[in-house]
N, C-alpha and C. Protein backbone atom coordinates (compact mmCIF):
# COMPACT_ATOMS: atom_id res chain seq x y z
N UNK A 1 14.35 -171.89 19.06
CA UNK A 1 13.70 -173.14 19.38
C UNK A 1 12.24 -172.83 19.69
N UNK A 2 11.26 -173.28 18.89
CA UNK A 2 9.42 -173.15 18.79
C UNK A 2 9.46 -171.20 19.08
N UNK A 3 10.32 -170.97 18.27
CA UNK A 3 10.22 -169.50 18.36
C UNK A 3 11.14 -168.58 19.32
N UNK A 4 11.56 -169.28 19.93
CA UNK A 4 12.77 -168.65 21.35
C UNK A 4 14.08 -168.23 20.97
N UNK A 5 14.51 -167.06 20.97
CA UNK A 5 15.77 -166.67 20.17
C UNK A 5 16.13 -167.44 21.69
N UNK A 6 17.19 -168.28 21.07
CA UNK A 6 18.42 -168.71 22.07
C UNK A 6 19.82 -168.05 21.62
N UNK A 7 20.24 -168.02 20.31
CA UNK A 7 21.31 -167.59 19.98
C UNK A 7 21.67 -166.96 18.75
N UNK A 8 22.54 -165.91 18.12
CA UNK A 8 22.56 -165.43 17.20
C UNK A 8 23.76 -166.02 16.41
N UNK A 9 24.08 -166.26 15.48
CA UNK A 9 25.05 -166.73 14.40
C UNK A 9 25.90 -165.54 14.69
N UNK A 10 27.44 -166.50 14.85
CA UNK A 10 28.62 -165.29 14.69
C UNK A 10 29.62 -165.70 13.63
N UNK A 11 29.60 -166.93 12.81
CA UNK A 11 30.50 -167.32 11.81
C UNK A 11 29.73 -168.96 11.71
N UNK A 12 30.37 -169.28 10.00
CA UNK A 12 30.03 -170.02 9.52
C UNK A 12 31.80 -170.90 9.98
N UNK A 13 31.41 -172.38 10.31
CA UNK A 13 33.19 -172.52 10.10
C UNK A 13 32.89 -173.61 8.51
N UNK A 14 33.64 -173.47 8.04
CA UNK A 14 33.39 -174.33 6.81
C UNK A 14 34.73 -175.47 6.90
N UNK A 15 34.58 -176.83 6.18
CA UNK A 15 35.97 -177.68 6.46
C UNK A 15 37.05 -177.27 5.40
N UNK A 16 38.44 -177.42 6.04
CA UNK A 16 39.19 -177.37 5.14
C UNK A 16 39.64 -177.94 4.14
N UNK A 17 39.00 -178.75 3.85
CA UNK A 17 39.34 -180.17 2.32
C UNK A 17 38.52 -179.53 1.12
N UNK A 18 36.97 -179.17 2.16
CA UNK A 18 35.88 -179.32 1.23
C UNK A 18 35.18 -177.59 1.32
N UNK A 19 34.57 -177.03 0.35
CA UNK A 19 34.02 -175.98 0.93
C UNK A 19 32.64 -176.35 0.99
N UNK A 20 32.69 -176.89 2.02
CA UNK A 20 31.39 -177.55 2.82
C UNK A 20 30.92 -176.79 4.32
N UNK A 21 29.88 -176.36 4.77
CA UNK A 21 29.74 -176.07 6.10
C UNK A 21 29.80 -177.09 7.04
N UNK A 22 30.52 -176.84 8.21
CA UNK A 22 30.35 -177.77 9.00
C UNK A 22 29.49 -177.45 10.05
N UNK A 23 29.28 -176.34 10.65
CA UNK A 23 28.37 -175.97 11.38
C UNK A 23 28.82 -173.82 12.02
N UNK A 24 27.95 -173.70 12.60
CA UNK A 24 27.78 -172.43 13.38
C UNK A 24 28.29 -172.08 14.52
N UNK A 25 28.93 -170.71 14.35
CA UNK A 25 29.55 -170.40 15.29
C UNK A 25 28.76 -169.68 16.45
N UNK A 26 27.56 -169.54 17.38
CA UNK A 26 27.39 -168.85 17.87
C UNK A 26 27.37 -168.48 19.29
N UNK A 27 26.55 -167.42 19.49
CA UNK A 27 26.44 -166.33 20.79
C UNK A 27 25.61 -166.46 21.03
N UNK A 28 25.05 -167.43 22.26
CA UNK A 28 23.95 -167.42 23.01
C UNK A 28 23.44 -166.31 24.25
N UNK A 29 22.31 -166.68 24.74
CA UNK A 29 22.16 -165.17 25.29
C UNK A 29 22.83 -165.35 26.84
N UNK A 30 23.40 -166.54 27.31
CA UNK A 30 24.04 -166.22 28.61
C UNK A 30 25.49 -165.82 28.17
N UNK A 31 26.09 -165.34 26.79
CA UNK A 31 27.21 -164.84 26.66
C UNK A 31 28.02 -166.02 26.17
N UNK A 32 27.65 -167.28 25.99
CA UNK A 32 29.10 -168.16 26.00
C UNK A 32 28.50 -168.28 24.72
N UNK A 33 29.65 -169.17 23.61
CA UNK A 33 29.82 -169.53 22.42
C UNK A 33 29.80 -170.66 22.51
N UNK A 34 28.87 -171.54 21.20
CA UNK A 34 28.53 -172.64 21.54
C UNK A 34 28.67 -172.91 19.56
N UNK A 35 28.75 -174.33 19.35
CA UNK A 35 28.83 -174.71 18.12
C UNK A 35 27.65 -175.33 18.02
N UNK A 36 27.22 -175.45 16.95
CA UNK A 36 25.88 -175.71 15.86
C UNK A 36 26.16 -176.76 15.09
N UNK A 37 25.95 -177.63 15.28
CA UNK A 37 26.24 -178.67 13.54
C UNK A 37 25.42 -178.61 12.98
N UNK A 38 25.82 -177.97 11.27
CA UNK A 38 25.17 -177.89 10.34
C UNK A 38 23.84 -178.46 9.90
N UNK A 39 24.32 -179.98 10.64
CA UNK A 39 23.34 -180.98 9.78
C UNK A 39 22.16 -181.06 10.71
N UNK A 40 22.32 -180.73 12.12
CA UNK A 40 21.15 -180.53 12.74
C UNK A 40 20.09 -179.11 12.74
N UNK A 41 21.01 -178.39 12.00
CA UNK A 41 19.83 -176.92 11.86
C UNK A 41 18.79 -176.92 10.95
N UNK A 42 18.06 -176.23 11.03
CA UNK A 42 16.77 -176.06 9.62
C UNK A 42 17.10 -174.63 9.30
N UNK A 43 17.69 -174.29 8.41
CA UNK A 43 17.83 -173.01 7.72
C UNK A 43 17.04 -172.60 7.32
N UNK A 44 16.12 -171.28 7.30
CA UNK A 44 14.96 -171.14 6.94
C UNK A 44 15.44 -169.17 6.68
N UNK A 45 14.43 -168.69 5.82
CA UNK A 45 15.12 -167.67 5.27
C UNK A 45 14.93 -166.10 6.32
N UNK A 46 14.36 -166.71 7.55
CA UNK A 46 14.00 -165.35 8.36
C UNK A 46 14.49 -166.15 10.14
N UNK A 47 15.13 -167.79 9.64
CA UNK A 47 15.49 -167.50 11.15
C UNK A 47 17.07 -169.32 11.03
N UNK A 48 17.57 -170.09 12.22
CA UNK A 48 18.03 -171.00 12.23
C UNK A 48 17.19 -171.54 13.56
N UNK A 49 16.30 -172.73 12.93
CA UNK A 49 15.64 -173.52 14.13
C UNK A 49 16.05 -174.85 14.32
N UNK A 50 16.26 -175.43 15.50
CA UNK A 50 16.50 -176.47 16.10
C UNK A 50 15.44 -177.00 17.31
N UNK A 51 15.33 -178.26 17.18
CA UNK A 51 14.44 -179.17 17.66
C UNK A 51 14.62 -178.87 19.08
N UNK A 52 15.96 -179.08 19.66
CA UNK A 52 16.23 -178.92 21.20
C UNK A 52 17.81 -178.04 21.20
N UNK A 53 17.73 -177.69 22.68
CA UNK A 53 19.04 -176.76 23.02
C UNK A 53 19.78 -177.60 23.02
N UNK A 54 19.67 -178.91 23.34
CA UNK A 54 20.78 -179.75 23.46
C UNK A 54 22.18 -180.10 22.51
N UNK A 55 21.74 -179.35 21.05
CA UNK A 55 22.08 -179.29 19.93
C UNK A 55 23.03 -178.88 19.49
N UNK A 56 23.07 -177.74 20.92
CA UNK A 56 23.73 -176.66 20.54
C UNK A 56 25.59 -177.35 22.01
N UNK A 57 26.40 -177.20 21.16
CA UNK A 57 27.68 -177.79 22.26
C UNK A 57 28.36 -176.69 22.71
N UNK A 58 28.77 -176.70 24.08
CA UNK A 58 29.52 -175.73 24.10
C UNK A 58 30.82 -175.54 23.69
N UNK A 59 32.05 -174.60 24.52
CA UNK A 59 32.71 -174.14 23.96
C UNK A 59 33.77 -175.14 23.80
N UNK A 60 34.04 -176.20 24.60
CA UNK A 60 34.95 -176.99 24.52
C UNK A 60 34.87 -178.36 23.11
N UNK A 61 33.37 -178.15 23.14
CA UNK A 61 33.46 -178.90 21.42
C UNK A 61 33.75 -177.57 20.39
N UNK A 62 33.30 -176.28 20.53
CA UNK A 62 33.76 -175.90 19.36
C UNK A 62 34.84 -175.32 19.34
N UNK A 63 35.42 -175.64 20.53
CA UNK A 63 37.40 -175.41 20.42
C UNK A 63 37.97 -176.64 19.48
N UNK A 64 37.32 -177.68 19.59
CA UNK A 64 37.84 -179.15 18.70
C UNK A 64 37.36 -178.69 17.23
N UNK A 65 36.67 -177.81 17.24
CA UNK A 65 35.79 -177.84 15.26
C UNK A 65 36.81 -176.57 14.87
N UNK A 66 37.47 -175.77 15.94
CA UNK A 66 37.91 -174.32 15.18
C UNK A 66 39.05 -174.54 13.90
N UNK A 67 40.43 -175.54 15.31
CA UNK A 67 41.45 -175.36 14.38
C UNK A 67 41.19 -176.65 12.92
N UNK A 68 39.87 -176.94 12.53
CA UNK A 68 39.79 -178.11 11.83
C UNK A 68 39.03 -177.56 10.57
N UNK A 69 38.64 -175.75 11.06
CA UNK A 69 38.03 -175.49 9.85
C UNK A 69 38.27 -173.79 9.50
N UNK A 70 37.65 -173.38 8.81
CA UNK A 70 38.09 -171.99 8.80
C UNK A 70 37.00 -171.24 8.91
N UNK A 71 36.68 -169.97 8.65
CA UNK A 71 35.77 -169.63 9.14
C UNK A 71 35.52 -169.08 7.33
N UNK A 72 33.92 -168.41 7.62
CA UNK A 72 33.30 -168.45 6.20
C UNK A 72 34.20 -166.94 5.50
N UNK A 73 34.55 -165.82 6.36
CA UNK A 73 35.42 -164.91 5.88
C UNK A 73 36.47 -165.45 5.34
N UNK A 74 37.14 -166.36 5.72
CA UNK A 74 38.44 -166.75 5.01
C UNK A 74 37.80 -167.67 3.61
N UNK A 75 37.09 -167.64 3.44
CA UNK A 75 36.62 -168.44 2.07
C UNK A 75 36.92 -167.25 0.72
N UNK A 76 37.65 -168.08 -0.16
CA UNK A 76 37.70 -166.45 -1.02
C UNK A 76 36.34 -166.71 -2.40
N UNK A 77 35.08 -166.72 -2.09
CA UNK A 77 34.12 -166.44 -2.58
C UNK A 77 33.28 -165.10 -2.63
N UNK A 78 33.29 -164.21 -3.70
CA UNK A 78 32.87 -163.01 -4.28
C UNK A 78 31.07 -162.88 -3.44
N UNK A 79 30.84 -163.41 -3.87
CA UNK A 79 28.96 -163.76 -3.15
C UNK A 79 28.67 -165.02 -2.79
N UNK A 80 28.98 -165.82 -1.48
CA UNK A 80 28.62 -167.07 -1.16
C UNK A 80 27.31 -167.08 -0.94
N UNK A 81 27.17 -168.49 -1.28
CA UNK A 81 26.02 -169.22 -0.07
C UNK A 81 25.79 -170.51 -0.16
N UNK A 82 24.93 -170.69 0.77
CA UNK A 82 25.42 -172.60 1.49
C UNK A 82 23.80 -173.06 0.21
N UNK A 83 23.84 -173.95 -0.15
CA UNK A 83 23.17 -175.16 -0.76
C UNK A 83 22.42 -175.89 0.76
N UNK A 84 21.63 -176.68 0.00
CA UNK A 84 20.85 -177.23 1.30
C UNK A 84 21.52 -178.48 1.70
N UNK A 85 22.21 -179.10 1.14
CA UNK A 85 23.59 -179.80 1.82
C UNK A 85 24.47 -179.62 2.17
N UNK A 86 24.84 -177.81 2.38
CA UNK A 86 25.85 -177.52 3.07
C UNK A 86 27.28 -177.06 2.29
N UNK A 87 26.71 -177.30 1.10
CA UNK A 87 28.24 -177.30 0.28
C UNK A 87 28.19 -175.52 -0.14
N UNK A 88 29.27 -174.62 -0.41
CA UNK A 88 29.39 -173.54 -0.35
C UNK A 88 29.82 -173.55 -1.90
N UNK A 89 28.88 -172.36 -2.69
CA UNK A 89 28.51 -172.01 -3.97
C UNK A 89 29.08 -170.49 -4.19
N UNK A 90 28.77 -170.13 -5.26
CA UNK A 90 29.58 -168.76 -5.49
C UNK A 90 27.95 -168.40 -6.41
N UNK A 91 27.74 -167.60 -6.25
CA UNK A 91 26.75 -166.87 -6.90
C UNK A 91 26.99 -166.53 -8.42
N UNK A 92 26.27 -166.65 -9.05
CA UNK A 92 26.60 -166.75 -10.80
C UNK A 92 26.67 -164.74 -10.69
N UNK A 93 27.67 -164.19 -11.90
CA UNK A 93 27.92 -163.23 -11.91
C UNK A 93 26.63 -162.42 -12.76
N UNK A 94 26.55 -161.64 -12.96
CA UNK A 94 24.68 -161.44 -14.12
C UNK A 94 25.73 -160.20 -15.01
N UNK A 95 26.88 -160.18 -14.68
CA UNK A 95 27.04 -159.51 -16.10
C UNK A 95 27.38 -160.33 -17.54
């Protein structure tokens, strides 16, 4: 936040219908785990910024997002990555 590491990414949870992100799993620096919604982050290629901490929920909302999604390891994609709407892509093969 305006440059302040608050927290580091520990998993992507993606939904189970759709392979869509739903938001971030992370580790803030007082130790607790807090969820991210997707749609409020700015993904940017050297960091994840958000407007305010407030953004960020703790653990008792992202106990409600866990069993509702899976996490980005359980995705069986060879080379992922998220689209800027969130939807989860497979990387074209170059052979």
């Amino acid at each position: 936040m305006h440059g302040i590491q608050l927290a580091r990414p520990i998993d992507a949870l993606v939904d189970r219908a759709a392979d869509r992100v739903v938001g971030l799993e992370i580790l803030c620096g007082d130790g607790a785990r807090r969820f991210l919604p997707y749609a409020v982050a700015d993904i940017r290629a050297d960091e994840i910024a958000v407007d305010s901490a407030l953004t960020l929920l703790d653990e008792r909302d992202l106990d409600f997002y866990r069993p509702r999604t899976r996490s980005l390891a359980d995705v069986q994609l060879a080379d992922p990555w998220v689209d800027d709407d969130g939807a989860l892509r497979e990387a074209a093969n170059a052979a």
